[in-house]
Protein backbone atom coordinates (compact mmCIF):
# COMPACT_ATOMS: atom_id res chain seq x y z
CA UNK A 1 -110.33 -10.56 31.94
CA UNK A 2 -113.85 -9.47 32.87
CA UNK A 3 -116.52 -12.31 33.66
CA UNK A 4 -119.36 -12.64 30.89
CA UNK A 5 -122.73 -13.25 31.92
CA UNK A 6 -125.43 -14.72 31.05
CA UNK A 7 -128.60 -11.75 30.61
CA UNK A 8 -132.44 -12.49 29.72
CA UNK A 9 -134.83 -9.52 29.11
CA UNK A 10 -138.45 -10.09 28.85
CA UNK A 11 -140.75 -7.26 26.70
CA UNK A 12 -144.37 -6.55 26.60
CA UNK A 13 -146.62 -6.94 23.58
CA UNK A 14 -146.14 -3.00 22.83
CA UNK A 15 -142.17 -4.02 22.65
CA UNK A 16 -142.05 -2.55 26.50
CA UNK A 17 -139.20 -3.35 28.42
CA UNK A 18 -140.99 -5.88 31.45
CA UNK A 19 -137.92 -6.93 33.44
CA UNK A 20 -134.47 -7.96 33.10
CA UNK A 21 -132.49 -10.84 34.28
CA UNK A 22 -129.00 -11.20 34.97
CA UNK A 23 -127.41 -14.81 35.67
CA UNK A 24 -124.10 -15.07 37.58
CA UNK A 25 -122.19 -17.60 38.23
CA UNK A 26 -119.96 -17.55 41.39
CA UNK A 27 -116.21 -15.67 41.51
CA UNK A 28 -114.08 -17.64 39.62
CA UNK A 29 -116.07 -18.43 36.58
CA UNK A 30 -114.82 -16.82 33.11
CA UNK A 31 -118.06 -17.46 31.10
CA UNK A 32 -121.61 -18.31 31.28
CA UNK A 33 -123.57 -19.08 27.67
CA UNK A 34 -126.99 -19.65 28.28
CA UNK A 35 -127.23 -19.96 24.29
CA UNK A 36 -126.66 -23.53 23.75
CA UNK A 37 -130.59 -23.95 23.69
CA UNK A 38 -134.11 -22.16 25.00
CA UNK A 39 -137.36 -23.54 25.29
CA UNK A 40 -140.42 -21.58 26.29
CA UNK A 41 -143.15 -23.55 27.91
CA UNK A 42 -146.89 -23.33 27.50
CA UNK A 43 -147.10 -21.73 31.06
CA UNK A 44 -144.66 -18.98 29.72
CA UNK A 45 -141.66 -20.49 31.98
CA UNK A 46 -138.40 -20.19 30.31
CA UNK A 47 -135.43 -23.02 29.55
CA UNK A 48 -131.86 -21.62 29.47
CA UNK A 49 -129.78 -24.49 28.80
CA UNK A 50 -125.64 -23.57 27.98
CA UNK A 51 -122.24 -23.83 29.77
CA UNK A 52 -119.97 -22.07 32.50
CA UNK A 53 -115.92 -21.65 31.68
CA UNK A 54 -113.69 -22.03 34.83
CA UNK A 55 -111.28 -19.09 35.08
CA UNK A 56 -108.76 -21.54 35.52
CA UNK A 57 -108.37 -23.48 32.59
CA UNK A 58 -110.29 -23.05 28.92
CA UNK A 59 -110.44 -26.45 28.81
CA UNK A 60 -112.97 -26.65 32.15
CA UNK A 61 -116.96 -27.02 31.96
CA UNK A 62 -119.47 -27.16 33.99
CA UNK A 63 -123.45 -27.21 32.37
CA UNK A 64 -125.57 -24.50 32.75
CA UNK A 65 -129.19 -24.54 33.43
CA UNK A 66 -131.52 -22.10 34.55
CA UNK A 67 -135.39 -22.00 34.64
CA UNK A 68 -137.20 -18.45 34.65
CA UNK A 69 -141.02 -19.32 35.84
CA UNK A 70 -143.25 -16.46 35.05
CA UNK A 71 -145.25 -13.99 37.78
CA UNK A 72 -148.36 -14.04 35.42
CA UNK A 73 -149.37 -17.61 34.08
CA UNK A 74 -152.69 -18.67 31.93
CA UNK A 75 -154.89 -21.50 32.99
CA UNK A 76 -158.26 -22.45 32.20
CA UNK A 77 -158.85 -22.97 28.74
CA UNK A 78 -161.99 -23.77 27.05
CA UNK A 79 -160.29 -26.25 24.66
CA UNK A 80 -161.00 -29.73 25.99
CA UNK A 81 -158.01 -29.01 28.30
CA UNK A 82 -159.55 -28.91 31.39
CA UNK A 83 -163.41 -28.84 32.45
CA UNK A 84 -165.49 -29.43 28.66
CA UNK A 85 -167.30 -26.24 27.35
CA UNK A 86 -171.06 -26.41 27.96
CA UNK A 87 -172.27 -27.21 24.53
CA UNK A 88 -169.41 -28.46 22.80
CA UNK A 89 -168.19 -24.83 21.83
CA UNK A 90 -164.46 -25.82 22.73
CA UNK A 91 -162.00 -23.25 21.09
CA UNK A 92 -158.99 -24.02 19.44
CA UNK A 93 -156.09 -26.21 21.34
CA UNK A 94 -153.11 -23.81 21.47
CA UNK A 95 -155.15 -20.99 21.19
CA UNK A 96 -155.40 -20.63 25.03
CA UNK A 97 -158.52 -18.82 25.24
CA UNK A 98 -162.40 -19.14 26.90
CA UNK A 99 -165.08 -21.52 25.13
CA UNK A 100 -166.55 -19.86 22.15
CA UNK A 101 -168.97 -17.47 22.03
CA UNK A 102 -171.26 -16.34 19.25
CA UNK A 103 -168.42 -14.74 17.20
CA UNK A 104 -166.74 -18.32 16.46
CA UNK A 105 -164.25 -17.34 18.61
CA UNK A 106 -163.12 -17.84 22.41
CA UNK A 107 -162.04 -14.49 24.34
CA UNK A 108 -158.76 -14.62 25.84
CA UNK A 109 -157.12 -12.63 29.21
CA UNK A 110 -153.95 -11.57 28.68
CA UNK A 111 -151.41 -9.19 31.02
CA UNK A 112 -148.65 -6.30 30.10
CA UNK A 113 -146.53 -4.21 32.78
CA UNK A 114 -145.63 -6.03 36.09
CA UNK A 115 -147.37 -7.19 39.40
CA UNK A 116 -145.29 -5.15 42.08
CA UNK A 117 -147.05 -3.73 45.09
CA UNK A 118 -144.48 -1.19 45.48
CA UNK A 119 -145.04 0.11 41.75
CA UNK A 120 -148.10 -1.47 40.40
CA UNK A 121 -148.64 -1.67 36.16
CA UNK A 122 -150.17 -4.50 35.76
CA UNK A 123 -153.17 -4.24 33.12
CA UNK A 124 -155.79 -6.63 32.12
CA UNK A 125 -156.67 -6.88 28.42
CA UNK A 126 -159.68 -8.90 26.70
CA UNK A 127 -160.52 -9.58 22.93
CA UNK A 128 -162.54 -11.44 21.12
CA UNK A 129 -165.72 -10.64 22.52
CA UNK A 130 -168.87 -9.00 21.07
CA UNK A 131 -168.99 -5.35 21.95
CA UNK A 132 -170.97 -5.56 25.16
CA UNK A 133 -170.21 -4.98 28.53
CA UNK A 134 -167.23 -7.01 30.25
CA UNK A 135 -166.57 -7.49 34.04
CA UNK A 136 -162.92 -7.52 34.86
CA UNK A 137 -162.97 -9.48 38.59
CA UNK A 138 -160.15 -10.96 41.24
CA UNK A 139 -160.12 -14.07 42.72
CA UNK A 140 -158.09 -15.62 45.81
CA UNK A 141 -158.04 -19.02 44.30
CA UNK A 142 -159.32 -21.23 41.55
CA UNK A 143 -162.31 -22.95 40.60
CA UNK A 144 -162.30 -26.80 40.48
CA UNK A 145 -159.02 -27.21 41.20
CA UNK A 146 -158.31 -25.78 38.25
CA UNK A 147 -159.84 -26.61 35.10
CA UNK A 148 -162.71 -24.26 35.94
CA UNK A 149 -166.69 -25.07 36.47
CA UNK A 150 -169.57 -24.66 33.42
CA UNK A 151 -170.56 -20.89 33.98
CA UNK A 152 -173.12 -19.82 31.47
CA UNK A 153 -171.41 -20.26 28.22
CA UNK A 154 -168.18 -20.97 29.57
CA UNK A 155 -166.13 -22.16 32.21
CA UNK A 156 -165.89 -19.87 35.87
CA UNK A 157 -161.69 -20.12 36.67
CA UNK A 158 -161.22 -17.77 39.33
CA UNK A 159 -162.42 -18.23 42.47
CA UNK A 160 -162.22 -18.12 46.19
CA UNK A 161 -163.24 -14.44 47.66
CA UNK A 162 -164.17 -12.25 44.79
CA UNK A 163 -163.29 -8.53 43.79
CA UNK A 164 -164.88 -6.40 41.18
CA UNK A 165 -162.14 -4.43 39.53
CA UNK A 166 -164.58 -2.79 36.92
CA UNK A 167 -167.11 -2.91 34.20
CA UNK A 168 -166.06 -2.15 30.56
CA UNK A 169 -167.30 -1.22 27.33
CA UNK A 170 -166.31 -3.62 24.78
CA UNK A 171 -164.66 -1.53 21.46
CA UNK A 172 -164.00 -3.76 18.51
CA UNK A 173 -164.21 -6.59 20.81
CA UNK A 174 -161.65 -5.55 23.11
CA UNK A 175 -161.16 -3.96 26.91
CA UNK A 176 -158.75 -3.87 29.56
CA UNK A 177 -158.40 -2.64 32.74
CA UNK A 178 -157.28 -0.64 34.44
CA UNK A 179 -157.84 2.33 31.34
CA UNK A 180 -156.87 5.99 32.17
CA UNK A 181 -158.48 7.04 35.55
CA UNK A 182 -159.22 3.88 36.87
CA UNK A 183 -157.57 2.75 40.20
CA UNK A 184 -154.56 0.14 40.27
CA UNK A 185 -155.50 -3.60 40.19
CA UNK A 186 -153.81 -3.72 43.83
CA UNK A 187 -155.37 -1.03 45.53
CA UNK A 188 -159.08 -1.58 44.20
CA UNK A 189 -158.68 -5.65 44.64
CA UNK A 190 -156.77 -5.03 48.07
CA UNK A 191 -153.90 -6.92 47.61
CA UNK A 192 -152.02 -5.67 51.07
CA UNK A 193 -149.34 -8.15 50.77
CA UNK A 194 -147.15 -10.51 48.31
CA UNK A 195 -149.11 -13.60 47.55
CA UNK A 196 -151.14 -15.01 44.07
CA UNK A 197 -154.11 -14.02 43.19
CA UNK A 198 -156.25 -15.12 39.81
CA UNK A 199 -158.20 -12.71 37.32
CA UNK A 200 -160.79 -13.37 34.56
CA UNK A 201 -163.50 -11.66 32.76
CA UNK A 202 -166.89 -12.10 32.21
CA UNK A 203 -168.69 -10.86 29.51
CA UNK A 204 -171.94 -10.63 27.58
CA UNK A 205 -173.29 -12.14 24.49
CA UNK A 206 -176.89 -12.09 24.07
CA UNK A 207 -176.97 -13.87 20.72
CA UNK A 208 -179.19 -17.52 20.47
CA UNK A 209 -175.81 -19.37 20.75
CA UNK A 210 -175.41 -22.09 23.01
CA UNK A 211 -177.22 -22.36 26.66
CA UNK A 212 -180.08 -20.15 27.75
CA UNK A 213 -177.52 -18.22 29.27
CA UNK A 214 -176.35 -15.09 27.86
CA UNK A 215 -173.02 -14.62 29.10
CA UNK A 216 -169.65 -16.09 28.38
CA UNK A 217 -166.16 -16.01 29.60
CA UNK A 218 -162.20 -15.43 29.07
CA UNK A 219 -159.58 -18.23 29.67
CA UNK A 220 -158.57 -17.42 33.51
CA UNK A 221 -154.64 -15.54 34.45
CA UNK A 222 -152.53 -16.43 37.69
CA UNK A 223 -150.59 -13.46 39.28
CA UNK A 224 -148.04 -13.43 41.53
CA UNK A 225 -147.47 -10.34 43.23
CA UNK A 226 -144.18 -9.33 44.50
CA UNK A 227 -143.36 -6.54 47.26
């Protein structure tokens, strides 16, 4: 009889096929059920929790448990998380997004296709901003360990040695980048080699909101790029 394994497949928002994963257990194993129980965690890491069949007897066990972290995770969220908004403009908790801006709303940073050097499709989206411009930038590291630093009307995340990707028009209160034409997150941040780096945008808001300021920010996305 053939082995059975145990097979995870991850898909984008626009039902995309990201990656695949394919858990097996050594020669000698009959079955492995990963579907005893799954939890997904805030930072998008993923619980398998199930049970391997020896080949030699249906009546031996052995647990199964297998953690999937994820390349891209979010961090820096202006809900009373981390580092408190600048005028009490905290978004939702669970909504993982930036501090609010004029809208009522915090803009959040969120990824589709996958951080590979050797084929790069990783994309940047934003929402929930007013339609203004928005600067999509690169960071080597993070701000504050962390939780981020009061920026304007929001919290700076990424930090380090900066890189402008590119400047967008906000449509509906949405951008990403890269859009058709633009260069590769990769090559125009320079990412020569495997490592993490951390992404956010900043964008306008000139309405009478919150501090002088007239600029807010998205929640802030860690990437791990493979070869």
């Amino acid at each position: 009889m053939n082995d059975i394994d145990t097979v995870v497949q991850r898909f984008d928002r626009d039902g995309t096929s990201k990656w695949s994963y394919v858990y097996s257990s050594a020669p000698g194993s009959l079955f492995d059920f990963a579907t005893n129980a799954a939890a997904l965690a805030a930072d998008g890491s993923l619980q398998l929790v199930g049970h391997q069949q020896d080949n030699g007897s249906v009546f031996a066990f052995d647990f199964l448990s297998v953690r999937l972290d994820p390349d891209v995770r979010a961090f820096c969220f202006g809900d009373g998380s981390g580092s408190a908004c600048p005028c009490g403009n905290a978004s939702a908790v669970g909504d993982r997004e930036g501090c609010r801006n004029s809208l009522g709303v915090g803009a959040k940073l969120v990824e589709s296709g996958v951080p590979r050097l050797s084929a790069d499709s990783l994309q940047l989206s934003a929402y929930g901003m007013p339609d203004s411009s928005a600067l999509y930038f690169q960071g080597t590291g993070v701000v504050n360990g962390g939780p981020g630093a009061v920026f304007g009307d929001g919290l700076r995340c990424a930090g380090g040695t900066i890189a402008r990707l590119g400047s967008k028009q906000n449509v509906v209160g949405a951008s990403r980048y890269p859009a058709a034409g633009d260069a590769p997150i990769s090559s125009i941040g320079f990412v020569a080699s495997p490592g993490v780096r951390t992404y956010q945008c900043w964008y306008r808001n000139d309405a009478s909101f919150c501090t002088a300021s007239s600029f807010n920010l998205t929640n802030g996305l860690r990437v791990t790029w493979e070869p």
